[in-house]
C-alpha atoms as a PDB file:
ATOM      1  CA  UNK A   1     -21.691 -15.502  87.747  1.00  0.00           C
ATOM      2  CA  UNK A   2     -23.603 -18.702  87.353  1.00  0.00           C
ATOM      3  CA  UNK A   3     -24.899 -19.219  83.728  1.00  0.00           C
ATOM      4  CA  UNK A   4     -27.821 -20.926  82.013  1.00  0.00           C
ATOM      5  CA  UNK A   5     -27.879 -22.331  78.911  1.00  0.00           C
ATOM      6  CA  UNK A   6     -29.795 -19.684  77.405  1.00  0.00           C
ATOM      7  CA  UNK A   7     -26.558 -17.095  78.238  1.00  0.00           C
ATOM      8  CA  UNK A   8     -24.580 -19.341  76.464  1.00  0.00           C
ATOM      9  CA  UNK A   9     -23.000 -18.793  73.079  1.00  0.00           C
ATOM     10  CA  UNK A  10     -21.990 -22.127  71.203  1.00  0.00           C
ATOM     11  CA  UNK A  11     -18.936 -21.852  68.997  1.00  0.00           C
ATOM     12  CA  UNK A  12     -16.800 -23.964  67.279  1.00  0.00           C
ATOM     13  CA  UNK A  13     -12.922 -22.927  68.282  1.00  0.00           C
ATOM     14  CA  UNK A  14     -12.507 -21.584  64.423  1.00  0.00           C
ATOM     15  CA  UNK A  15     -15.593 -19.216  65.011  1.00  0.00           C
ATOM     16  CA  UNK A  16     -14.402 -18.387  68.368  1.00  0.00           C
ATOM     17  CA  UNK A  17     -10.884 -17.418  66.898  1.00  0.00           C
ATOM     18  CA  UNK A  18     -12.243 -15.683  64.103  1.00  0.00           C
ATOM     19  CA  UNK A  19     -14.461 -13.414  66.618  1.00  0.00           C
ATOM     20  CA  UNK A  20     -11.454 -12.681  69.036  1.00  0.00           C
ATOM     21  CA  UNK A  21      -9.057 -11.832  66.698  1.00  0.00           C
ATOM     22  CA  UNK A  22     -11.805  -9.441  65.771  1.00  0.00           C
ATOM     23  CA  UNK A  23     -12.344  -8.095  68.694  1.00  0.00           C
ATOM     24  CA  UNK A  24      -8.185  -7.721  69.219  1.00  0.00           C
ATOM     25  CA  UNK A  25      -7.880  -5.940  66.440  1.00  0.00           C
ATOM     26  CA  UNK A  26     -10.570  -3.510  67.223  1.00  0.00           C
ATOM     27  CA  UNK A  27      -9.363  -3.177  70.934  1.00  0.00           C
ATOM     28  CA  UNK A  28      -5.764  -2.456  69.422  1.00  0.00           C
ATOM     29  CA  UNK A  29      -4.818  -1.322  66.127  1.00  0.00           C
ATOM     30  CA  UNK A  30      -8.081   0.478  65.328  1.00  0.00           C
ATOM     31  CA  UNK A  31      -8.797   2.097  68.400  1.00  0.00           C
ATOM     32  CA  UNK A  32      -5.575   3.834  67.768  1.00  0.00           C
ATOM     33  CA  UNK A  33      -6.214   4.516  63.909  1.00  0.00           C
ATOM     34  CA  UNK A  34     -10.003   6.141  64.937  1.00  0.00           C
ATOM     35  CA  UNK A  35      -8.138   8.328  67.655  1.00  0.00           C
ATOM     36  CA  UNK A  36      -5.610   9.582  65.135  1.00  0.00           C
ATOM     37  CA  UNK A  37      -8.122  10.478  62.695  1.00  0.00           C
ATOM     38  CA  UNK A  38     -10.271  12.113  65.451  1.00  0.00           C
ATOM     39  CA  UNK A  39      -7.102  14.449  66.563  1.00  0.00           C
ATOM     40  CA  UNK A  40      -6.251  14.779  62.812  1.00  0.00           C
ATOM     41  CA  UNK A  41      -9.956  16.543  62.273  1.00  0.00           C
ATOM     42  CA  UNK A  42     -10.120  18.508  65.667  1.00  0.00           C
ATOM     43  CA  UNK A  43      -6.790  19.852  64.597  1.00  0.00           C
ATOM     44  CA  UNK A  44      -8.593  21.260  60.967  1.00  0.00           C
ATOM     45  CA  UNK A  45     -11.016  23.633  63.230  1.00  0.00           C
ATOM     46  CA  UNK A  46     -14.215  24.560  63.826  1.00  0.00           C
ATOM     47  CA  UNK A  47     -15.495  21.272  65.377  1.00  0.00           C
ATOM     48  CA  UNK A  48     -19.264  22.221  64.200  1.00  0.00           C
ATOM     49  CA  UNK A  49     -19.432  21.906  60.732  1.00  0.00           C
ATOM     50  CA  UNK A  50     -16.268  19.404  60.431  1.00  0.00           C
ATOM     51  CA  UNK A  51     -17.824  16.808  58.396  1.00  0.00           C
ATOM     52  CA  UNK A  52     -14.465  14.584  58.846  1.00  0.00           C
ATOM     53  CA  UNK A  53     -14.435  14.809  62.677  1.00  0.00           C
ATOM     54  CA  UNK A  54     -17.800  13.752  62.433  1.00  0.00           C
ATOM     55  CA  UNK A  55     -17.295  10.883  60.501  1.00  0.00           C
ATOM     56  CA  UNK A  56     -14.516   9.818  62.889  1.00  0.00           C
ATOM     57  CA  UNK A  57     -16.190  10.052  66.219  1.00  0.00           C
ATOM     58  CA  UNK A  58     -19.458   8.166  64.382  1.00  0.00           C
ATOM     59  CA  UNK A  59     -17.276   5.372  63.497  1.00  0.00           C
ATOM     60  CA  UNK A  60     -15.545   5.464  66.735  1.00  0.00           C
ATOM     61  CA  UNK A  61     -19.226   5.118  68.520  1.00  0.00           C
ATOM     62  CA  UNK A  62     -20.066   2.036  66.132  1.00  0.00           C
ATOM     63  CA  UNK A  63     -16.595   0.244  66.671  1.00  0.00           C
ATOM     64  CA  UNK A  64     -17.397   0.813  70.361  1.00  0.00           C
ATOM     65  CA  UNK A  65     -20.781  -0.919  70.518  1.00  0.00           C
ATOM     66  CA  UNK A  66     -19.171  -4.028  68.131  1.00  0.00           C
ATOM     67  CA  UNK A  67     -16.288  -4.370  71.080  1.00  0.00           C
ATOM     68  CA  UNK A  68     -19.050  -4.415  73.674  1.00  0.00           C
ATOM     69  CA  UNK A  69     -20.976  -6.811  71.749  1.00  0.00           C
ATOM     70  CA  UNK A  70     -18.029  -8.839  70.873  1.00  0.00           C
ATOM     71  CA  UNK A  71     -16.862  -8.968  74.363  1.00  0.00           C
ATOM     72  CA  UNK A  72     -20.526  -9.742  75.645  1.00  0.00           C
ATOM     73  CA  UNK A  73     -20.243 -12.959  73.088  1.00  0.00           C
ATOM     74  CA  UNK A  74     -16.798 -14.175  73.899  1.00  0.00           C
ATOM     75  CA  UNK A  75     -17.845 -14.346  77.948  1.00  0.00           C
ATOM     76  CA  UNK A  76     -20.680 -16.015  77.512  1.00  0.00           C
ATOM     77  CA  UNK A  77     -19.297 -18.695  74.606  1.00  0.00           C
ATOM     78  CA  UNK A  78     -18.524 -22.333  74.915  1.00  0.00           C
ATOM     79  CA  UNK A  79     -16.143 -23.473  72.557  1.00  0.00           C
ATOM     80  CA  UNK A  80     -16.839 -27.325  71.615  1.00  0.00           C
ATOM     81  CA  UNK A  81     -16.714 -29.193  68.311  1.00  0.00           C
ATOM     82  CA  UNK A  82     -19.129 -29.034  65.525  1.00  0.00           C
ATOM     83  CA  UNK A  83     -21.930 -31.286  66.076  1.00  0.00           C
ATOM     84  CA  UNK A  84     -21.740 -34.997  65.034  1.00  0.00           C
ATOM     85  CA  UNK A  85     -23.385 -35.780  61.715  1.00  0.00           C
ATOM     86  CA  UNK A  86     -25.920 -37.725  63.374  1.00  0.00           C
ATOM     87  CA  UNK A  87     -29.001 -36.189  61.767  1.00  0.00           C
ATOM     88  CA  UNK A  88     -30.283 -34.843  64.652  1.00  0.00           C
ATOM     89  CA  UNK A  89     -30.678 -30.991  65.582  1.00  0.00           C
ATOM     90  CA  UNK A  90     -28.137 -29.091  67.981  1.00  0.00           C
ATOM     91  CA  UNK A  91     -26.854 -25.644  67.716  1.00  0.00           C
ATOM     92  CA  UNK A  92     -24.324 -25.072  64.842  1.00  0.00           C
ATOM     93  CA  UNK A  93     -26.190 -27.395  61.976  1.00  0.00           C
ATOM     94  CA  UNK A  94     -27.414 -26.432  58.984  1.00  0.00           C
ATOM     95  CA  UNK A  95     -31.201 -27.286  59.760  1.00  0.00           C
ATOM     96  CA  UNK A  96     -34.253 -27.947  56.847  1.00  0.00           C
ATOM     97  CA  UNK A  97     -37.854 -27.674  58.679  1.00  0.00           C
ATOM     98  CA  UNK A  98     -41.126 -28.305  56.313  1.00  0.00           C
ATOM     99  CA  UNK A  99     -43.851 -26.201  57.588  1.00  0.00           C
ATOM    100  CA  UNK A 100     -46.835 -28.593  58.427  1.00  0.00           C
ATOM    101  CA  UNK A 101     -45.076 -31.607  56.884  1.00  0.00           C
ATOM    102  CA  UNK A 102     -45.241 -29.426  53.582  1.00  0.00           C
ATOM    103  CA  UNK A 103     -42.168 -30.557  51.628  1.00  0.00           C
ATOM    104  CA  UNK A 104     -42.907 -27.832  49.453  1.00  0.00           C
ATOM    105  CA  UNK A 105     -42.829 -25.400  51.855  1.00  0.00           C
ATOM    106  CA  UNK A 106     -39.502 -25.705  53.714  1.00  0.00           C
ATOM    107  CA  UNK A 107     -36.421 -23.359  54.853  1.00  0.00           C
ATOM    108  CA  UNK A 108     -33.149 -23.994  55.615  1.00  0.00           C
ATOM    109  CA  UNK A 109     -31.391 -21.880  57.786  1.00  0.00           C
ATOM    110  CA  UNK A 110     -28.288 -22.476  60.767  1.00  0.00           C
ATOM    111  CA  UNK A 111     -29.105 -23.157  64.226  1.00  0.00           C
ATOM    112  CA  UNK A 112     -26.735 -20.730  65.867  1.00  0.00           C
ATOM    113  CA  UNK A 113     -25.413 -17.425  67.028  1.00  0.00           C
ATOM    114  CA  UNK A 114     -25.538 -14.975  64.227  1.00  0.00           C
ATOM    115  CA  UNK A 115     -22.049 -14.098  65.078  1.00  0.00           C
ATOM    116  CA  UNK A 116     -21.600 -17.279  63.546  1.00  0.00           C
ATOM    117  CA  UNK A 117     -21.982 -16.793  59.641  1.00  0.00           C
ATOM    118  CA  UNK A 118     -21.309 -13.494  57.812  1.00  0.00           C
ATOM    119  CA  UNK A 119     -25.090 -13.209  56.773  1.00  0.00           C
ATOM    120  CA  UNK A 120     -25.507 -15.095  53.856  1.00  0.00           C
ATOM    121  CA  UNK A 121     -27.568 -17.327  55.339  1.00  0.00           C
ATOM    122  CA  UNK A 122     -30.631 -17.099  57.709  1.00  0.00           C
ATOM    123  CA  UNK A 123     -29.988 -17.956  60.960  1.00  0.00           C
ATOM    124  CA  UNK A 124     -32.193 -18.961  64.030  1.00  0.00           C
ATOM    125  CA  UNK A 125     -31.439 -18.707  67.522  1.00  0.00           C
ATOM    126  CA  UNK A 126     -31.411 -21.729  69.434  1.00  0.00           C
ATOM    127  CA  UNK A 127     -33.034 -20.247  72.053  1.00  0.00           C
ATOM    128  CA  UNK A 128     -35.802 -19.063  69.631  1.00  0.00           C
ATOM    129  CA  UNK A 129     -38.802 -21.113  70.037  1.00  0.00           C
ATOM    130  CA  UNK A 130     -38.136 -22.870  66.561  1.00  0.00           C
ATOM    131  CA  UNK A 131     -34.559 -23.448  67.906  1.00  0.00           C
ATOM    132  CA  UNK A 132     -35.803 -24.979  71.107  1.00  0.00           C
ATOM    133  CA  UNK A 133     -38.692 -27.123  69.677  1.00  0.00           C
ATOM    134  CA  UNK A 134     -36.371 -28.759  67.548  1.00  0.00           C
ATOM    135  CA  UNK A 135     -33.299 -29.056  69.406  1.00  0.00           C
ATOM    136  CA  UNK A 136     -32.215 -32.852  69.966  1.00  0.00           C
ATOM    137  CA  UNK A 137     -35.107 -33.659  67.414  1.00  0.00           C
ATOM    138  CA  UNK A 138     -33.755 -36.544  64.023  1.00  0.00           C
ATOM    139  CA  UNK A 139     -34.473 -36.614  60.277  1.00  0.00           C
ATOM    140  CA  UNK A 140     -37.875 -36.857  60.102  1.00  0.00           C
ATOM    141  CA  UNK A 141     -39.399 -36.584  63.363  1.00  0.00           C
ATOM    142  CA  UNK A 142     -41.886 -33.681  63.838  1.00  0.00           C
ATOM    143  CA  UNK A 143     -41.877 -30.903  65.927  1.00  0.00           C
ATOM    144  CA  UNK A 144     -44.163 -27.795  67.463  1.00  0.00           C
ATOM    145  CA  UNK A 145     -43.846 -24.328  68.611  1.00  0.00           C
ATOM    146  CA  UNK A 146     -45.574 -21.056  69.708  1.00  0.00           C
ATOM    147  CA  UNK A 147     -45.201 -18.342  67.248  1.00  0.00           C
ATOM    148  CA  UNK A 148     -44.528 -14.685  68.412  1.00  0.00           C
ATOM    149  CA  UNK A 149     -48.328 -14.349  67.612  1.00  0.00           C
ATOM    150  CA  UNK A 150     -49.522 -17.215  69.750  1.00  0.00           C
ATOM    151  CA  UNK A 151     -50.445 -19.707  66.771  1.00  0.00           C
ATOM    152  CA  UNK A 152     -49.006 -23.148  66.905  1.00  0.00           C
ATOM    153  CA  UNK A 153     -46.939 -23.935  63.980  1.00  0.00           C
ATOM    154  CA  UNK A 154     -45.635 -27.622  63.297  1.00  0.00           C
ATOM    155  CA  UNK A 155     -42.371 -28.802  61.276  1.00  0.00           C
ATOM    156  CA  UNK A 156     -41.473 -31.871  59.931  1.00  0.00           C
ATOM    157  CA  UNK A 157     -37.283 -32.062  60.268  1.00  0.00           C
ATOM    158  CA  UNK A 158     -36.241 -32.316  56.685  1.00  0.00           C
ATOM    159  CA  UNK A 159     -32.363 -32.501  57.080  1.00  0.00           C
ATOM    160  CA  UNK A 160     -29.896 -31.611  59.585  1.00  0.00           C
ATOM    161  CA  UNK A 161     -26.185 -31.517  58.744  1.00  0.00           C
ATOM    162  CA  UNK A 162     -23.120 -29.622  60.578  1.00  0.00           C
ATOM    163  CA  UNK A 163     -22.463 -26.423  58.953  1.00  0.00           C
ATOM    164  CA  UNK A 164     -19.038 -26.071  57.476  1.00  0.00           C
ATOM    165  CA  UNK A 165     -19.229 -21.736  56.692  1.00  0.00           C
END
């Protein structure tokens, strides 16, 4: 299977390491942990109103769907290096955009993969329109975008360092 770039997941080799071993853990260990407690509630009864064979085969469905997701990522990912602290914008940076050259109106958020950072901070795809308008862009240049609505919008790149999570 030929990919694009826009199938591609950049990670660093820490992030990708920190993902598989996820994913190993929930392909091994755990799968067998959810199938004891599933036998360990069908063996209580009356499947219907077993609240505890319930639980079990829900968490069993959700740990499925992370594996497939987790698997999805770790095909499609490129390991590399984190990007040069150059000051300009590529996928894995900690990015600050002013809105309409607004320094008072300005977010800061990671140009990556969600799977990247454990949510603390807001991260944009770089295949999201923001991501792509400002991809290869320096400190201080300007960029623009289509919104989801259709409007323009225009940022000013504020900052642009590698992210260290």
């Amino acid at each position: 299977m030929t990919q694009t770039n826009d199938d591609v997941t950049w990670l660093t080799q820490d992030h990708y390491n920190k993902l598989k071993a996820e994913f190993d853990h929930l392909t091994g260990p755990w799968r067998v942990e959810i199938a004891k407690k599933i036998e360990a509630a069908r063996e209580e009864g009356d499947l219907k109103e077993n609240a505890g064979y319930h639980a079990a085969k829900d968490e069993q469905g959700k740990t499925e769907a992370r594996i497939r997701q987790l698997s999805q990522l770790l095909e499609r990912a490129k390991v590399g290096e984190a990007p040069a602290d150059s000051g300009v914008v590529a996928p894995g940076m900690l990015v600050k955009v002013a809105f309409d050259g607004d320094e008072d109106d300005t977010i800061e958020f990671l140009l990556a993969s969600r799977e990247v950072t454990d949510g603390d901070i807001d991260v944009y795809s770089p295949q999201s329109p923001l991501g792509r308008a400002i991809t290869g862009k320096s400190v201080g240049q300007d960029a623009q975008y289509e919104q989801p609505n259709g409007k323009k919008a225009r940022v000013k790149i504020v900052d642009a360092k590698p992210f260290s999570g």
